[in-house]
N, C-alpha and C. Protein backbone atom coordinates (compact mmCIF):
# COMPACT_ATOMS: atom_id res chain seq x y z
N UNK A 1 1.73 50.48 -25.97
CA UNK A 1 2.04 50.23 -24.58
C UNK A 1 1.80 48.74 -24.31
N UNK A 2 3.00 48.48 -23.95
CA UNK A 2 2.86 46.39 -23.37
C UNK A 2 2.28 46.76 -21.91
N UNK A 3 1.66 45.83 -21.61
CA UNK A 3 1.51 44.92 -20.20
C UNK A 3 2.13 44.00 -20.18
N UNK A 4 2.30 43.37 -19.15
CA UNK A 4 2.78 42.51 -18.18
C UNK A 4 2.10 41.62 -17.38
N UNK A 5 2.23 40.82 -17.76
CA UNK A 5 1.39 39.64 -16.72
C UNK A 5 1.81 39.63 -15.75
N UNK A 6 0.93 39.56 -14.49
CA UNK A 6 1.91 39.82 -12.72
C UNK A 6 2.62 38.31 -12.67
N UNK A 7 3.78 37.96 -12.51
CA UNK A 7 4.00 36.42 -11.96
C UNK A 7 3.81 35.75 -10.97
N UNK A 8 2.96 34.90 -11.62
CA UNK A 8 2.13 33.60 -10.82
C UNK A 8 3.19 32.52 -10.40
N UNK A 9 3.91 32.05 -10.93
CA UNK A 9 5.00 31.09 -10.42
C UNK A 9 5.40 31.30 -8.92
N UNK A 10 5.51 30.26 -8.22
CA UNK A 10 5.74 30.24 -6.87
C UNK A 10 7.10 30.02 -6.92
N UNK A 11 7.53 30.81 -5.56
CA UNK A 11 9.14 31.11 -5.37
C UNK A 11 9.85 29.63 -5.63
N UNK A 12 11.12 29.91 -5.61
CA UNK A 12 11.83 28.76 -5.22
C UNK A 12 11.86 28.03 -4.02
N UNK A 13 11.95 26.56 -3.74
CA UNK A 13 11.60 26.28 -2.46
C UNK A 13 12.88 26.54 -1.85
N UNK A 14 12.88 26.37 -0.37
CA UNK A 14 13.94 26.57 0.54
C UNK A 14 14.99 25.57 0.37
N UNK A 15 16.06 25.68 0.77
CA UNK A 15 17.17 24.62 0.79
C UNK A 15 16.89 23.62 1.61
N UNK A 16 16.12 23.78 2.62
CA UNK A 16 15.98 22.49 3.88
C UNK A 16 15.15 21.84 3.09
N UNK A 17 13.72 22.40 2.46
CA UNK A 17 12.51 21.71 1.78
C UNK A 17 13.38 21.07 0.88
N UNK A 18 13.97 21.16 -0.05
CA UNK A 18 15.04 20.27 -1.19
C UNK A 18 15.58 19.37 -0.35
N UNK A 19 16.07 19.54 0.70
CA UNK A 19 16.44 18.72 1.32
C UNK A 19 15.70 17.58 2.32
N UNK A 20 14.87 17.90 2.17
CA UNK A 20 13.43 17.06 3.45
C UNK A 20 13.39 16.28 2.22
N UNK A 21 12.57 16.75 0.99
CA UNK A 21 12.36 16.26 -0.02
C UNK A 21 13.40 14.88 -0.65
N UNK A 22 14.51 15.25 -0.57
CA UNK A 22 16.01 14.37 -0.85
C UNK A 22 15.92 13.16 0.07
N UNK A 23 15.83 13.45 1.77
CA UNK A 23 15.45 12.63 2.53
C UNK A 23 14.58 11.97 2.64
N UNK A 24 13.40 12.65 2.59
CA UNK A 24 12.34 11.47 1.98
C UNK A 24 12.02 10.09 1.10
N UNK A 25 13.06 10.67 -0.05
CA UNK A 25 13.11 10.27 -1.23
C UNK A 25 13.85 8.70 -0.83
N UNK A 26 14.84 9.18 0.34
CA UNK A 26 16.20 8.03 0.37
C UNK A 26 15.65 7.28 1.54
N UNK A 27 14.89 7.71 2.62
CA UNK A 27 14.51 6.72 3.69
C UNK A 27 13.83 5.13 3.39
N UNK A 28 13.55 5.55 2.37
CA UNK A 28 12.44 4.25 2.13
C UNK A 28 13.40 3.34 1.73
N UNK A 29 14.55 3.30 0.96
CA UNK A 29 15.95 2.52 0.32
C UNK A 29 16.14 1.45 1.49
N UNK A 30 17.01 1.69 3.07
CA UNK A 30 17.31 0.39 3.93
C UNK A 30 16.20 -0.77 3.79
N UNK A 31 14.85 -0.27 4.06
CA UNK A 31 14.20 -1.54 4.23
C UNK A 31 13.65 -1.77 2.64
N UNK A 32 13.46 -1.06 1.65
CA UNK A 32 13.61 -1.70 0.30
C UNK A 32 14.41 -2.70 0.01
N UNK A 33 15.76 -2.58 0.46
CA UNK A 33 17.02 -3.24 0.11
C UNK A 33 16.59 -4.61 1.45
N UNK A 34 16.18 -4.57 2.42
CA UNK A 34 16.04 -5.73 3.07
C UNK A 34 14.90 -6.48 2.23
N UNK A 35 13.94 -6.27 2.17
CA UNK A 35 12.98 -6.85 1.30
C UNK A 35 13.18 -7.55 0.30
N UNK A 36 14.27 -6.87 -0.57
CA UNK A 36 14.51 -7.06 -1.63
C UNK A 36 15.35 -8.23 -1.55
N UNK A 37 15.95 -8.54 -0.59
CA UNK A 37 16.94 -9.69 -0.35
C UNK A 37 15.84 -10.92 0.28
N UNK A 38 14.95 -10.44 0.86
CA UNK A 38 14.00 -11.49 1.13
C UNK A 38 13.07 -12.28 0.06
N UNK A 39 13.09 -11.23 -1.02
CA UNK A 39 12.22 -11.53 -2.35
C UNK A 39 13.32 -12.51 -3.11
N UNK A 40 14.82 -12.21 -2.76
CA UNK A 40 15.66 -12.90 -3.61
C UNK A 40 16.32 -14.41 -3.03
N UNK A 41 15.60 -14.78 -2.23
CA UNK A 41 15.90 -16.03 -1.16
C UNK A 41 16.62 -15.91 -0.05
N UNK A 42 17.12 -14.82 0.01
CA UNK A 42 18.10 -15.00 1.75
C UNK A 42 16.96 -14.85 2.76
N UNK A 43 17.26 -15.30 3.91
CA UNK A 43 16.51 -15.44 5.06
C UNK A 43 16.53 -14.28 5.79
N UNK A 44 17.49 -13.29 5.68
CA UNK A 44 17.32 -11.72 5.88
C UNK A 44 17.39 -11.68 7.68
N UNK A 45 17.66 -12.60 8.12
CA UNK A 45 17.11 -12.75 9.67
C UNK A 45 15.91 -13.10 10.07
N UNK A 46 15.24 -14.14 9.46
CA UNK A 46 14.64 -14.77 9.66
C UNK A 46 15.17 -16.47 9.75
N UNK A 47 14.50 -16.93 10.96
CA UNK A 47 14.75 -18.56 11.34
C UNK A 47 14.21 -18.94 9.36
N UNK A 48 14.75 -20.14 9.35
CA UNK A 48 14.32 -20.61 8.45
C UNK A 48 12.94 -21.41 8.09
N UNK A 49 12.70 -21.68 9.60
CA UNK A 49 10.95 -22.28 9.31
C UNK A 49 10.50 -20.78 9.62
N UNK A 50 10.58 -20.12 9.77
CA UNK A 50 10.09 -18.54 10.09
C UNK A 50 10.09 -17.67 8.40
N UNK A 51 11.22 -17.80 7.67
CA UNK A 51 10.84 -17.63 6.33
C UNK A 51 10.37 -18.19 5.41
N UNK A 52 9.81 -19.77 5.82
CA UNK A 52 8.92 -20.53 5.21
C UNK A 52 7.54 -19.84 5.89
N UNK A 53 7.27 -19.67 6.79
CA UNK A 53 5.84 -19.55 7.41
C UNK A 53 5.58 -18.08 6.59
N UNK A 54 6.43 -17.25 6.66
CA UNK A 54 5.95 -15.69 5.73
C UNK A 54 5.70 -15.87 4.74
N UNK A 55 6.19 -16.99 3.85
CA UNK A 55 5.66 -17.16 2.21
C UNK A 55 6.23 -16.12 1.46
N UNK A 56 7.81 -15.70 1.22
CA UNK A 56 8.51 -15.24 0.77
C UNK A 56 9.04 -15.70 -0.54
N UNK A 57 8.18 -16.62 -1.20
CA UNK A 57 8.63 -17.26 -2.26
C UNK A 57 7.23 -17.11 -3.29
N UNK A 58 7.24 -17.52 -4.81
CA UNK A 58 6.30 -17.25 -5.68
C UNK A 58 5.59 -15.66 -5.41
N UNK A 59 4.16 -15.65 -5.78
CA UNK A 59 3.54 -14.66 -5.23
C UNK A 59 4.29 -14.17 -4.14
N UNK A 60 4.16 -14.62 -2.90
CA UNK A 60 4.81 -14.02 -1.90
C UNK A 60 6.24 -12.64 -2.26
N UNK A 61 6.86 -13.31 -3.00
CA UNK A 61 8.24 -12.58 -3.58
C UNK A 61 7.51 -11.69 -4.59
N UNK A 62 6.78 -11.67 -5.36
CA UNK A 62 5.74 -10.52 -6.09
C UNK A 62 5.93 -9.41 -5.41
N UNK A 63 5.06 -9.53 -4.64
CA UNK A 63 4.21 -8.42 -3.38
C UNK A 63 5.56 -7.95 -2.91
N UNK A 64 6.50 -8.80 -2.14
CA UNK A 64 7.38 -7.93 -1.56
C UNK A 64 8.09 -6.92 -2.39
N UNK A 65 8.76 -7.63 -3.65
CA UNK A 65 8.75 -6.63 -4.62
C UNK A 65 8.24 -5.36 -5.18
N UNK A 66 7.22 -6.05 -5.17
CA UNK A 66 5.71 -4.57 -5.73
C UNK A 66 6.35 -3.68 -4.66
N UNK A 67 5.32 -3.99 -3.31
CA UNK A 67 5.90 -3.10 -2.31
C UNK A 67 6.94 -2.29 -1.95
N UNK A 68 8.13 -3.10 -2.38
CA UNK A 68 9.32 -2.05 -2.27
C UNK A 68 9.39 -1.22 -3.89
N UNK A 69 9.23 -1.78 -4.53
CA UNK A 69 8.93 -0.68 -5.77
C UNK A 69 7.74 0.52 -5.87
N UNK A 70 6.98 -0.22 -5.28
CA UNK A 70 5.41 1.45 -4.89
C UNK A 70 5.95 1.96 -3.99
N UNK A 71 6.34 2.00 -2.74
CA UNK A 71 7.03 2.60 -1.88
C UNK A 71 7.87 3.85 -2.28
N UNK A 72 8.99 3.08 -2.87
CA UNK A 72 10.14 4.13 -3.36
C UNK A 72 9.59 4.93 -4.33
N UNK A 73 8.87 4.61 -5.21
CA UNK A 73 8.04 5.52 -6.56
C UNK A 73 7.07 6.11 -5.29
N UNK A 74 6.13 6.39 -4.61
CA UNK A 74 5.98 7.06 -3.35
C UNK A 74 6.66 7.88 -2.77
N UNK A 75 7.59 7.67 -2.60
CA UNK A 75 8.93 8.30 -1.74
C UNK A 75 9.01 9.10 -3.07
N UNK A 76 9.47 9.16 -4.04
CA UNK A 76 9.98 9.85 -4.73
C UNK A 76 9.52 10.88 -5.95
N UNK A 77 7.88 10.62 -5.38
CA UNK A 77 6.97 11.63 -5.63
C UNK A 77 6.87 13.24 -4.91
N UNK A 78 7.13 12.76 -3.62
CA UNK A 78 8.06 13.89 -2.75
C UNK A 78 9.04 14.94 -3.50
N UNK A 79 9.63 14.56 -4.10
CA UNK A 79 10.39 15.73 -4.96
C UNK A 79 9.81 16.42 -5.79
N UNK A 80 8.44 16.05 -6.40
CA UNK A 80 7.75 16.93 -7.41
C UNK A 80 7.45 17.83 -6.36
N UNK A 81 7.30 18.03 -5.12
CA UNK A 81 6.85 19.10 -4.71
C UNK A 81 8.35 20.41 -4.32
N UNK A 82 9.18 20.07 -5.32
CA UNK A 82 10.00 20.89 -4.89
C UNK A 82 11.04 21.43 -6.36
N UNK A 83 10.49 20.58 -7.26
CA UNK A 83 11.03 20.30 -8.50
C UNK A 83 9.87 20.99 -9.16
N UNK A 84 10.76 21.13 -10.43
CA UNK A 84 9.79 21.61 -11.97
C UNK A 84 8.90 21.13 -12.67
N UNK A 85 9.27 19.80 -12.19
CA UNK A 85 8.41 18.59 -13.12
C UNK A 85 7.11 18.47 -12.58
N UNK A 86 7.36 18.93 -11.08
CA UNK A 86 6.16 19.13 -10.17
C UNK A 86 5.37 20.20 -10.21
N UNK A 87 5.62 21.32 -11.20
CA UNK A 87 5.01 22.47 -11.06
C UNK A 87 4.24 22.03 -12.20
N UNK A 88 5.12 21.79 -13.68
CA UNK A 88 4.30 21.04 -14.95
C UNK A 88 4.32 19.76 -15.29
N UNK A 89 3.37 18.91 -15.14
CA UNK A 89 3.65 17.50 -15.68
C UNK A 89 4.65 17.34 -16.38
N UNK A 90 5.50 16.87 -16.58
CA UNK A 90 6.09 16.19 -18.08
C UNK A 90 5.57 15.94 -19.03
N UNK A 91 5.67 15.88 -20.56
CA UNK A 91 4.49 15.38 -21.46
C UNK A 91 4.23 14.32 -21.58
N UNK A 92 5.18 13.10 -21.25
CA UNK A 92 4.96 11.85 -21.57
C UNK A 92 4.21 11.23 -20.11
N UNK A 93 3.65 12.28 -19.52
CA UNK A 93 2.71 11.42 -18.24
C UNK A 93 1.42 11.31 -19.21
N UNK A 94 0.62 10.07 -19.13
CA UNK A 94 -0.62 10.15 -19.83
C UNK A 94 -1.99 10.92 -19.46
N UNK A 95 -2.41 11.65 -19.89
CA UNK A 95 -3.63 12.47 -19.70
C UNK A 95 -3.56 13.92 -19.31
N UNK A 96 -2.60 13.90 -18.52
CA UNK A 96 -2.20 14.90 -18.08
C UNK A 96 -1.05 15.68 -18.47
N UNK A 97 -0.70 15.47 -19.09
CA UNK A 97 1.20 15.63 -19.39
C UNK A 97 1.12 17.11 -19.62
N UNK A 98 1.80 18.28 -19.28
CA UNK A 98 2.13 19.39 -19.70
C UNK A 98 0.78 20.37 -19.00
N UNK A 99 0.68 19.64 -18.10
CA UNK A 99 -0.39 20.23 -17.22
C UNK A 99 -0.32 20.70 -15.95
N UNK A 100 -0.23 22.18 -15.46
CA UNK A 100 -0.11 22.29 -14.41
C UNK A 100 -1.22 21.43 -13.42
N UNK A 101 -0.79 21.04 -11.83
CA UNK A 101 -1.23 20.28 -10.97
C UNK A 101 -1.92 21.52 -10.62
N UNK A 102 -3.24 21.37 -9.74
CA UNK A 102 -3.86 22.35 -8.73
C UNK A 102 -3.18 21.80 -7.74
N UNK A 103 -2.47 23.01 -7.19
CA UNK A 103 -1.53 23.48 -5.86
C UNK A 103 -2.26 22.75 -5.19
N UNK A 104 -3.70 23.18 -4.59
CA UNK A 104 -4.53 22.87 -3.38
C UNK A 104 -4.60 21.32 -3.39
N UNK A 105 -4.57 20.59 -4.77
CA UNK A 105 -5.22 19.39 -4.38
C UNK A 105 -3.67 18.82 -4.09
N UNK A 106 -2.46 19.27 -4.95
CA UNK A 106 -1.03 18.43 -4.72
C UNK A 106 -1.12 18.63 -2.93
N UNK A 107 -1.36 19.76 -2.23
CA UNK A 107 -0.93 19.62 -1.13
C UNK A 107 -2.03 19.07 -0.54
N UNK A 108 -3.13 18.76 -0.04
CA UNK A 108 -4.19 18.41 0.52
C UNK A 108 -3.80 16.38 -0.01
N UNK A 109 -3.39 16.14 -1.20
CA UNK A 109 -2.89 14.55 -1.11
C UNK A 109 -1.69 14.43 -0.32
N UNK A 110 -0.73 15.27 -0.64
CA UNK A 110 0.33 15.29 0.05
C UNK A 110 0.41 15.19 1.81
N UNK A 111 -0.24 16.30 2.52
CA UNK A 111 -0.64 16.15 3.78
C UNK A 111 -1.42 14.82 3.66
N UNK A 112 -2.43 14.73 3.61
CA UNK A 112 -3.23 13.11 3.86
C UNK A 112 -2.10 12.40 3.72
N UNK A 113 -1.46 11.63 2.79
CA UNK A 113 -0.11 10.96 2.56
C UNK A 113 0.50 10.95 4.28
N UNK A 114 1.20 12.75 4.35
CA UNK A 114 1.79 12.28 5.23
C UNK A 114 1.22 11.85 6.41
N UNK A 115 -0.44 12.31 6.77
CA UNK A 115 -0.68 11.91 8.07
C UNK A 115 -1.03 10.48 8.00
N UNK A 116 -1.14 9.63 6.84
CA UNK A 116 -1.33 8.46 6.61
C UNK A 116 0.10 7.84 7.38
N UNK A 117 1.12 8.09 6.28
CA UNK A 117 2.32 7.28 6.51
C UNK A 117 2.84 7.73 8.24
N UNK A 118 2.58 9.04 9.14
CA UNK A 118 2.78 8.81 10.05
C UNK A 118 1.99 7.90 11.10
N UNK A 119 0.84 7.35 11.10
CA UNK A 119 0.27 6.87 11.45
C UNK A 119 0.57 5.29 11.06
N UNK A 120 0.98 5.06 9.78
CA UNK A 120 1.20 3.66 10.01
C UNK A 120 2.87 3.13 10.31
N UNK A 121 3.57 4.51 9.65
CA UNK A 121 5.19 4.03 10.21
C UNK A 121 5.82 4.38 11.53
N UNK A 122 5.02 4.74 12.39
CA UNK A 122 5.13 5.36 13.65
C UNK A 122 5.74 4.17 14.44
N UNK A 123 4.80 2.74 14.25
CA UNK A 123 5.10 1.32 15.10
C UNK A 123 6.43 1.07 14.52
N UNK A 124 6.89 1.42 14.06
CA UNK A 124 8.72 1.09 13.22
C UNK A 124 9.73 1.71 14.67
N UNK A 125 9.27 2.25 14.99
CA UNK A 125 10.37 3.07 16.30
C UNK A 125 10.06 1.82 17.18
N UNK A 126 8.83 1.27 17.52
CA UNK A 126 9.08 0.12 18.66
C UNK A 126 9.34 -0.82 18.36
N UNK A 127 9.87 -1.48 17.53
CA UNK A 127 10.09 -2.37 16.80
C UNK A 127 10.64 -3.41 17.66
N UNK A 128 11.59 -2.57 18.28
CA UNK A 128 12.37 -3.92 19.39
C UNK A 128 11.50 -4.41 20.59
N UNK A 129 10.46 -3.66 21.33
CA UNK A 129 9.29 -3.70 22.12
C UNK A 129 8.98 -4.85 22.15
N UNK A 130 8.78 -5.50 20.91
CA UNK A 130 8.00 -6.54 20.17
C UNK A 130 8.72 -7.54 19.44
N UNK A 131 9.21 -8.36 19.76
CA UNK A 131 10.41 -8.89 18.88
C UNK A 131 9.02 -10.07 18.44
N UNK A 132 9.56 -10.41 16.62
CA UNK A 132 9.04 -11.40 15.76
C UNK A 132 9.39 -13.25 16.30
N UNK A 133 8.35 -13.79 16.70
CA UNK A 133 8.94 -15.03 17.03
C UNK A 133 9.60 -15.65 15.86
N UNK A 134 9.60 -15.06 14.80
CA UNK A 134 10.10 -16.30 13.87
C UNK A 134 11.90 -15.35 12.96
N UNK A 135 12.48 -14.49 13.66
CA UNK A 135 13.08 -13.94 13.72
C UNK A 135 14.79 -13.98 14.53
N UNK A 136 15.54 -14.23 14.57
CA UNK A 136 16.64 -14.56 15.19
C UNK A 136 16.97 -12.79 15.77
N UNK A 137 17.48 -12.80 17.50
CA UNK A 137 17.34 -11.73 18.01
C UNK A 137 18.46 -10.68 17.25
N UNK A 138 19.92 -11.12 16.55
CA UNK A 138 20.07 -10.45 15.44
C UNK A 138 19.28 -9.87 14.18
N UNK A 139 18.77 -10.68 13.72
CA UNK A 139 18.04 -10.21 12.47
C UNK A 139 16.89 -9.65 12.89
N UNK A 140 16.40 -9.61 13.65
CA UNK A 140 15.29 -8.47 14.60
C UNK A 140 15.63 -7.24 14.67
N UNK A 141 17.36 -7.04 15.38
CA UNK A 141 17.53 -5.53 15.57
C UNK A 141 17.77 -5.05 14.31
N UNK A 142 18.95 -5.48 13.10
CA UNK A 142 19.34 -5.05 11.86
C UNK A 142 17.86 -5.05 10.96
N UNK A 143 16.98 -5.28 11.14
CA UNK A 143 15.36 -5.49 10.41
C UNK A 143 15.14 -3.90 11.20
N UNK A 144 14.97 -3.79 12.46
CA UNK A 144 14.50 -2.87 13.09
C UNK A 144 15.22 -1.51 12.67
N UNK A 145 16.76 -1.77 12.74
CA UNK A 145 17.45 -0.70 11.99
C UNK A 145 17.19 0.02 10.96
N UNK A 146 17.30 -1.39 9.81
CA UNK A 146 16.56 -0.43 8.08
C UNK A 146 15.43 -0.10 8.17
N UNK A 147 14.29 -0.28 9.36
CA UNK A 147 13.16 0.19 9.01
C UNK A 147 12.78 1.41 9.94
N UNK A 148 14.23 1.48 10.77
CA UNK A 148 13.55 3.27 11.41
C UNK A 148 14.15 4.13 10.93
N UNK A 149 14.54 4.59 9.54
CA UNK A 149 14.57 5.69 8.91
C UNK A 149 12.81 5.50 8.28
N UNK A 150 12.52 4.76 8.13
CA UNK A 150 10.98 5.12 7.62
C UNK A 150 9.99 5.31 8.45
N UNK A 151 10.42 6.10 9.60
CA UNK A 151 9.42 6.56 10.79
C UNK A 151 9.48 8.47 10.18
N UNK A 152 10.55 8.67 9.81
CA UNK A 152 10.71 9.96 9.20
C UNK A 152 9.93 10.19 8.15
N UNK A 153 9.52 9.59 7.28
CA UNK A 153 9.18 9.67 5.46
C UNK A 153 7.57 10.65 5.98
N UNK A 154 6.70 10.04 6.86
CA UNK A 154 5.26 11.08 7.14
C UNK A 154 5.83 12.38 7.49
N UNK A 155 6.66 13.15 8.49
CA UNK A 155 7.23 14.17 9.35
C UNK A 155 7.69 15.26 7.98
N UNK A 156 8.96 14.16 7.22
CA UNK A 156 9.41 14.61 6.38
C UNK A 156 8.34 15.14 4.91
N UNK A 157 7.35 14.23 4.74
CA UNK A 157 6.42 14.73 3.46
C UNK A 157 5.57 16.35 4.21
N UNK A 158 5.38 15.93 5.36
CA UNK A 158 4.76 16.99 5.61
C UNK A 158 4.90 18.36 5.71
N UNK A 159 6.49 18.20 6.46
CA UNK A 159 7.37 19.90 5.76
C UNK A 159 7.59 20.11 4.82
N UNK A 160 8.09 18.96 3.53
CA UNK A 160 7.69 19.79 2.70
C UNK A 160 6.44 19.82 1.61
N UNK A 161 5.58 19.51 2.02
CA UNK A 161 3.97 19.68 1.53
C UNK A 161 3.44 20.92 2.60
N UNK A 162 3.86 21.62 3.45
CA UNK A 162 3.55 22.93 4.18
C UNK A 162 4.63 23.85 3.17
N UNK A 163 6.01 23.69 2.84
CA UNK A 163 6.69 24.40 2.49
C UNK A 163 6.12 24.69 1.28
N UNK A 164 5.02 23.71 0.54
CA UNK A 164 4.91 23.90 -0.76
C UNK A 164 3.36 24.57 -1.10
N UNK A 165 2.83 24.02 0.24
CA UNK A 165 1.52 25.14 0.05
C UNK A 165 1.55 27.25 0.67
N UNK A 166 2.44 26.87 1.66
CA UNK A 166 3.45 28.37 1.53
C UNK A 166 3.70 29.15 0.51
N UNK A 167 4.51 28.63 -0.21
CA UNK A 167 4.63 29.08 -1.87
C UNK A 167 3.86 29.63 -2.62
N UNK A 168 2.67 28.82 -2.98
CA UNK A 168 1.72 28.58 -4.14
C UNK A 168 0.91 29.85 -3.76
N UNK A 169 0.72 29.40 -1.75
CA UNK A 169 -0.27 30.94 -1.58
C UNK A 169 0.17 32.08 -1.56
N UNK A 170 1.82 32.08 -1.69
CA UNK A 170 2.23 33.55 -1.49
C UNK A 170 2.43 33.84 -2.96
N UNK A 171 2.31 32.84 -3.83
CA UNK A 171 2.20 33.77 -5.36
C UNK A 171 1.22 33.42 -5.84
N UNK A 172 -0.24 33.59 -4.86
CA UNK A 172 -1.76 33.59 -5.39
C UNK A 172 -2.45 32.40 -6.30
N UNK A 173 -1.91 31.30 -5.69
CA UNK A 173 -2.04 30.32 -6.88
C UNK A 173 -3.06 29.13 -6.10
């Protein structure tokens, strides 16, 4: 006589959660791509003694870089919670590779994350409130533009980091 192991694997996620997840992933891209033009010498809408005073050049162009590269690798950590790769490491992650994550702790970083990122991308919606003195009132609003899809990225991690602790507890995990 076989047994059967009861299955532990958590359902499939929902189509919206794949999709929060997708969105997440892509919000952070407009103002990556502005950055990224600021790291590469255009003035992006900035006066020109105004993109001298930010220090957009040497180091300066580093960081902006970095930043838009941790960001999007951020952003696109979001999908492990909806993906396979997210249920088992991959092997070629170091230390961990081929290792299931504890559910509790993926979602408990995940929430923090998002109440982090809502809390600091929240000031992106007033953006125009406040215009940059060193900013031309064009390149203020199109700046303000690429950066209010990233008022969504906290809202969005957070449905689906609820959608994903849903799961885990309804198949005892």
């Amino acid at each position: 006589m076989t047994t059967t192991q009861p299955d532990t694997s958590p359902s499939l996620p929902p189509r919206w959660a794949v999709r929060a997840a997708q969105a997440a992933a892509l919000v952070t891209l407009p103002s990556g791509v502005w950055r990224l033009l600021l790291a590469a010498g255009f003035t992006a809408g900035y006066t020109e003694a105004g993109y001298e005073a930010m220090g957009f050049t040497g180091w300066g162009a580093v960081y902006v870089v970095a930043l838009t590269v941790g960001g999007e690798l951020l952003a696109l950590l979001t999908l492990g919670l909806v993906r396979p790769w997210g249920e088992v490491l991959p092997r070629w992650v170091p230390l961990v590779g081929g290792r299931r994550p504890n559910p509790r702790a993926v979602t408990v970083t995940a929430s923090l994350g998002a109440v982090a990122l809502t809390l600091v991308l929240t000031q992106f919606a007033f953006w125009w409130a406040f215009p940059h003195p060193d900013m031309t009132p064009f390149g203020s609003t199109i700046a303000g533009i690429l950066y209010l899809p990233m008022v969504a990225w906290g809202p969005l991690l957070a449905a689906v980091a609820l959608d994903h602790h849903r799961r885990h507890r309804a198949a005892g995990l």
